[in-house]
C-alpha atoms as a PDB file:
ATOM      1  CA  UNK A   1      16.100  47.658 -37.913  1.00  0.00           C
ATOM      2  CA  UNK A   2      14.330  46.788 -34.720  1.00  0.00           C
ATOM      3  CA  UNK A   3      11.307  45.783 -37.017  1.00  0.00           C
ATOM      4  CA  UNK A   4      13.373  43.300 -38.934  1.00  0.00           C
ATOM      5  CA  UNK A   5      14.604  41.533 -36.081  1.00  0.00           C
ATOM      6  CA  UNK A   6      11.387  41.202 -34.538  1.00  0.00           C
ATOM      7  CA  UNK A   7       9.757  40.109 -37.962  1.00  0.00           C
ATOM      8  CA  UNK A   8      12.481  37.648 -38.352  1.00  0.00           C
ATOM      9  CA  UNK A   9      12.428  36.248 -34.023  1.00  0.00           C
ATOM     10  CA  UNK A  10       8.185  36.079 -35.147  1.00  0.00           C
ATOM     11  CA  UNK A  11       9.005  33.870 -37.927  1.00  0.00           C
ATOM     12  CA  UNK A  12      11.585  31.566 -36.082  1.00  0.00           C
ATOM     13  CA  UNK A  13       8.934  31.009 -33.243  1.00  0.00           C
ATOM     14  CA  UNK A  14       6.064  30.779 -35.564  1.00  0.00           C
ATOM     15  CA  UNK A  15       8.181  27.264 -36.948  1.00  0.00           C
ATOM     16  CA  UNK A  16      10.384  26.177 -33.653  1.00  0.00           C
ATOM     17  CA  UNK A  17       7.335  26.914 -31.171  1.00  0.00           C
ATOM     18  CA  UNK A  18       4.533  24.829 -33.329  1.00  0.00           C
ATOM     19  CA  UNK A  19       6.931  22.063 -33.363  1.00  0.00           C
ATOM     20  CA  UNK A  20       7.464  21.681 -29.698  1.00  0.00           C
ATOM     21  CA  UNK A  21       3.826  22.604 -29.019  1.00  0.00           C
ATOM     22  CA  UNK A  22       3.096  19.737 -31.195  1.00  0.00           C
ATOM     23  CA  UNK A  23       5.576  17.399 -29.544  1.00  0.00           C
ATOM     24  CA  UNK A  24       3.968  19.101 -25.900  1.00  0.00           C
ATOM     25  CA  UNK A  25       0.448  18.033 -26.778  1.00  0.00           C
ATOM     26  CA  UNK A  26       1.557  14.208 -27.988  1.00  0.00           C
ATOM     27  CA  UNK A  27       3.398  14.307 -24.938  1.00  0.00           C
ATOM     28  CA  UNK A  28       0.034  15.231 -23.163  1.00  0.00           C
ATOM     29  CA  UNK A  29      -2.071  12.911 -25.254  1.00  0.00           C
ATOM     30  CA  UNK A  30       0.199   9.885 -24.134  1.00  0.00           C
ATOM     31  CA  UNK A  31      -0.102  10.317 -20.762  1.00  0.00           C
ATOM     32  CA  UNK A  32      -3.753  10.534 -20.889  1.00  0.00           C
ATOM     33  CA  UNK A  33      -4.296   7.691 -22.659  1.00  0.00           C
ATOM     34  CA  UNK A  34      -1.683   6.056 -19.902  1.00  0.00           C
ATOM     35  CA  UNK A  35       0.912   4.845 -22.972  1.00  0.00           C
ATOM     36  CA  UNK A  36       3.650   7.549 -22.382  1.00  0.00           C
ATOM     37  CA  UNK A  37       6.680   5.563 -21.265  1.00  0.00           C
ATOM     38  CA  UNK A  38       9.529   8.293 -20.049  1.00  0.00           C
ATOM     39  CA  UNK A  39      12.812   7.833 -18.609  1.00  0.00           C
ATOM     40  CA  UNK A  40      11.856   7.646 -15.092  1.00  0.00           C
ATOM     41  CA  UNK A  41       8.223   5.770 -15.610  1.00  0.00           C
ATOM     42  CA  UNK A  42       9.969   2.055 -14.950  1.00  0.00           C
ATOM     43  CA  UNK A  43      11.598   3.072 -12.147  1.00  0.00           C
ATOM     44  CA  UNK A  44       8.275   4.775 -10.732  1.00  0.00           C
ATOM     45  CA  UNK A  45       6.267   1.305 -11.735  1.00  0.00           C
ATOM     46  CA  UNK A  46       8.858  -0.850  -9.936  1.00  0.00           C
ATOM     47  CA  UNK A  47       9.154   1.785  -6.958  1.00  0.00           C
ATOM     48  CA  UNK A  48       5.320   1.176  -6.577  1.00  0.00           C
ATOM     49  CA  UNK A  49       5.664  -2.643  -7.129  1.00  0.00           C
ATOM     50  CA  UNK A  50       8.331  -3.156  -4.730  1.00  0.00           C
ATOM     51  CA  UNK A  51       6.876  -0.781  -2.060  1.00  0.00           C
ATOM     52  CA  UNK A  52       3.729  -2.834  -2.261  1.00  0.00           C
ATOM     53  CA  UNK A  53       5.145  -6.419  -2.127  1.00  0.00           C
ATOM     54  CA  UNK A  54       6.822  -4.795   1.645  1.00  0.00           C
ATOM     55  CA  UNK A  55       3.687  -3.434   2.823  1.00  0.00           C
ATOM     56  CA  UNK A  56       1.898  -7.067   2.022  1.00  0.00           C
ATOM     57  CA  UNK A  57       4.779  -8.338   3.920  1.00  0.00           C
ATOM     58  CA  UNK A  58       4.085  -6.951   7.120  1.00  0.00           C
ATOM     59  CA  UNK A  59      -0.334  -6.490   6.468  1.00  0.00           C
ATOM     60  CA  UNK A  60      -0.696  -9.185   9.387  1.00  0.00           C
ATOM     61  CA  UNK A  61       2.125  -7.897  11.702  1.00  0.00           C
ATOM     62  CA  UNK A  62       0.583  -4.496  11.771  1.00  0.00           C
ATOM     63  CA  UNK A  63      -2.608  -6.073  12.008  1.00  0.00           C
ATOM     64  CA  UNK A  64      -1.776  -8.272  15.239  1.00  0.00           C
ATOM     65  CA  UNK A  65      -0.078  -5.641  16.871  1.00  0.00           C
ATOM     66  CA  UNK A  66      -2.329  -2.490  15.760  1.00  0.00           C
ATOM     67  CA  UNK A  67      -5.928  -4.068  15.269  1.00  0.00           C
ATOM     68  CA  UNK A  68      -8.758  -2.223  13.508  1.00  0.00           C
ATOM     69  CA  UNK A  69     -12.081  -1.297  15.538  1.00  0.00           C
ATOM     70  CA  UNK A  70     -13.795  -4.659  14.288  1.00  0.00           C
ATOM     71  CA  UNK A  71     -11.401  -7.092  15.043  1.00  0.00           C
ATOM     72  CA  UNK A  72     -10.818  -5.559  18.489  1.00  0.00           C
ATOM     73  CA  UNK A  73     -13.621  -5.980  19.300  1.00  0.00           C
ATOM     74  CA  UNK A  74     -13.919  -9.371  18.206  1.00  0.00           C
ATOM     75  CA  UNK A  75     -10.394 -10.849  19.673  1.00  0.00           C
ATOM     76  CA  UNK A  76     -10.486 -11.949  23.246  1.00  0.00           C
ATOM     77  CA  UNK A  77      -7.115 -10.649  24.037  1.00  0.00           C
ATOM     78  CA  UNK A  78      -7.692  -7.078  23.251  1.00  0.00           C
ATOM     79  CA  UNK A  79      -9.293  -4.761  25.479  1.00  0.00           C
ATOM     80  CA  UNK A  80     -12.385  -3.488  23.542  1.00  0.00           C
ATOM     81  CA  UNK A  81     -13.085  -0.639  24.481  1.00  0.00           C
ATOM     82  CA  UNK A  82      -9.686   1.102  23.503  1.00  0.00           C
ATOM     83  CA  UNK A  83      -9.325   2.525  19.711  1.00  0.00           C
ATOM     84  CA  UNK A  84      -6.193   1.618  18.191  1.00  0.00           C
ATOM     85  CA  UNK A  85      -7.244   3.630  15.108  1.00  0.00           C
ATOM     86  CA  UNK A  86      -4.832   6.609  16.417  1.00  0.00           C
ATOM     87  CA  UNK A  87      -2.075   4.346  16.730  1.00  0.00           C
ATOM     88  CA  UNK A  88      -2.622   2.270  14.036  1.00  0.00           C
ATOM     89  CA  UNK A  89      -2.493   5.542  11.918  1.00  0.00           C
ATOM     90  CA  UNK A  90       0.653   6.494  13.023  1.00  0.00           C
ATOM     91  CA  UNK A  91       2.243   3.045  12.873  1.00  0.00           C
ATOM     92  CA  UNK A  92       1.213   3.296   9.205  1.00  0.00           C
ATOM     93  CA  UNK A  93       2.941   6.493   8.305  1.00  0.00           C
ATOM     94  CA  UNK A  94       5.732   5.791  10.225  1.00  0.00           C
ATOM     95  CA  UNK A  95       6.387   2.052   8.649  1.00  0.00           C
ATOM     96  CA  UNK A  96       5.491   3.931   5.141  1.00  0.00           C
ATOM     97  CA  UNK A  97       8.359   6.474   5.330  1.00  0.00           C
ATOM     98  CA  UNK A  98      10.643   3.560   6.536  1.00  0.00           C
ATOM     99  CA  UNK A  99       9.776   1.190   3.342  1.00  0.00           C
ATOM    100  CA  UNK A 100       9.977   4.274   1.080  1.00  0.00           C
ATOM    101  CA  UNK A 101      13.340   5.454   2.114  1.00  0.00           C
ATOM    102  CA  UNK A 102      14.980   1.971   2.119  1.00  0.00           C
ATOM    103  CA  UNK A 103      13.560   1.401  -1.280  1.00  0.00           C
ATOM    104  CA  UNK A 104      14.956   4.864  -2.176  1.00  0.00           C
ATOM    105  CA  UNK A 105      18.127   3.906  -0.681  1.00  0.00           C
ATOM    106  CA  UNK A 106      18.245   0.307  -2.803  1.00  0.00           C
ATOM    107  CA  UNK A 107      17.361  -1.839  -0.530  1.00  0.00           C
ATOM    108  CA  UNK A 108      15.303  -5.477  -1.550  1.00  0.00           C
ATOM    109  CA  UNK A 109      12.011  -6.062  -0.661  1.00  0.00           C
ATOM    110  CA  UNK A 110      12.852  -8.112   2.542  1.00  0.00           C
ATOM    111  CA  UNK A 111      15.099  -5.043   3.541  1.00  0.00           C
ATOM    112  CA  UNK A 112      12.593  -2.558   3.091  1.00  0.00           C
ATOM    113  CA  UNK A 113       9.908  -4.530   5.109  1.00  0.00           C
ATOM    114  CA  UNK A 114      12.507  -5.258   7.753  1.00  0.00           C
ATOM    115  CA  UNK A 115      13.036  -1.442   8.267  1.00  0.00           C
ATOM    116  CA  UNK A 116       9.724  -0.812   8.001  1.00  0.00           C
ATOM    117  CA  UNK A 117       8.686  -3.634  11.257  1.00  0.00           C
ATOM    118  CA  UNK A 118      12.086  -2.184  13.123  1.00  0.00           C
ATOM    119  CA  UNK A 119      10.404   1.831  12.490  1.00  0.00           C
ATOM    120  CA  UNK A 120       7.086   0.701  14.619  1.00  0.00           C
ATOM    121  CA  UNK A 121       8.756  -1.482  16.784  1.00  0.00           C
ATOM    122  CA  UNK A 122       7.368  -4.856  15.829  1.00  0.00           C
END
């Protein structure tokens, strides 16, 4: 008995399994080839979209108030000689986690950037 029932669970997976390994690989072979369009892959593309368009929103704020090395040096009201890369960095990943969890939360663009600027202060 215990050889029938395995003979008989062999054939249903030899059928059921090649069928879903089949749909697995096209699955696979989409994604690769960047055409696989799931449930969630709009709302990832217009996550990335919107949380873009609120970073661009606030590029010069974050410049102005957290310069790079180069244009420190280069403005006349900046003291040269300190690095703003440290807080610049953390400016960054603070905004970031702002934008992303408004977004997450539904908020518009404008709201997102908004929280973002209010995060670091500017």
């Amino acid at each position: 008995m215990p050889v029938i029932r395995w003979l008989i669970s062999k054939t249903i997976q030899l059928f059921l399994g090649s069928a879903h390994e089949r749909r697995s690989n096209a699955s696979a072979q989409q994604k690769e080839n960047g055409t696989f369009e799931g449930a969630s892959a709009d709302k990832d593309r217009d996550f990335d979209d919107r949380y873009a368009a609120a970073v661009r929103l606030l590029r010069t704020r974050i410049d102005q108030e957290f310069p790079d090395a180069y244009y420190a040096r280069l403005s006349s009201g900046r003291n040269s000689s300190t690095d703003y890369g440290q807080d610049r960095a953390l400016a960054i990943d603070t905004m970031s986690i702002a934008i992303a969890m408004a977004l997450r939360n539904g908020a518009t663009v404008q709201q997102a950037a908004n929280a973002g600027a209010a995060s670091i202060g500017i």
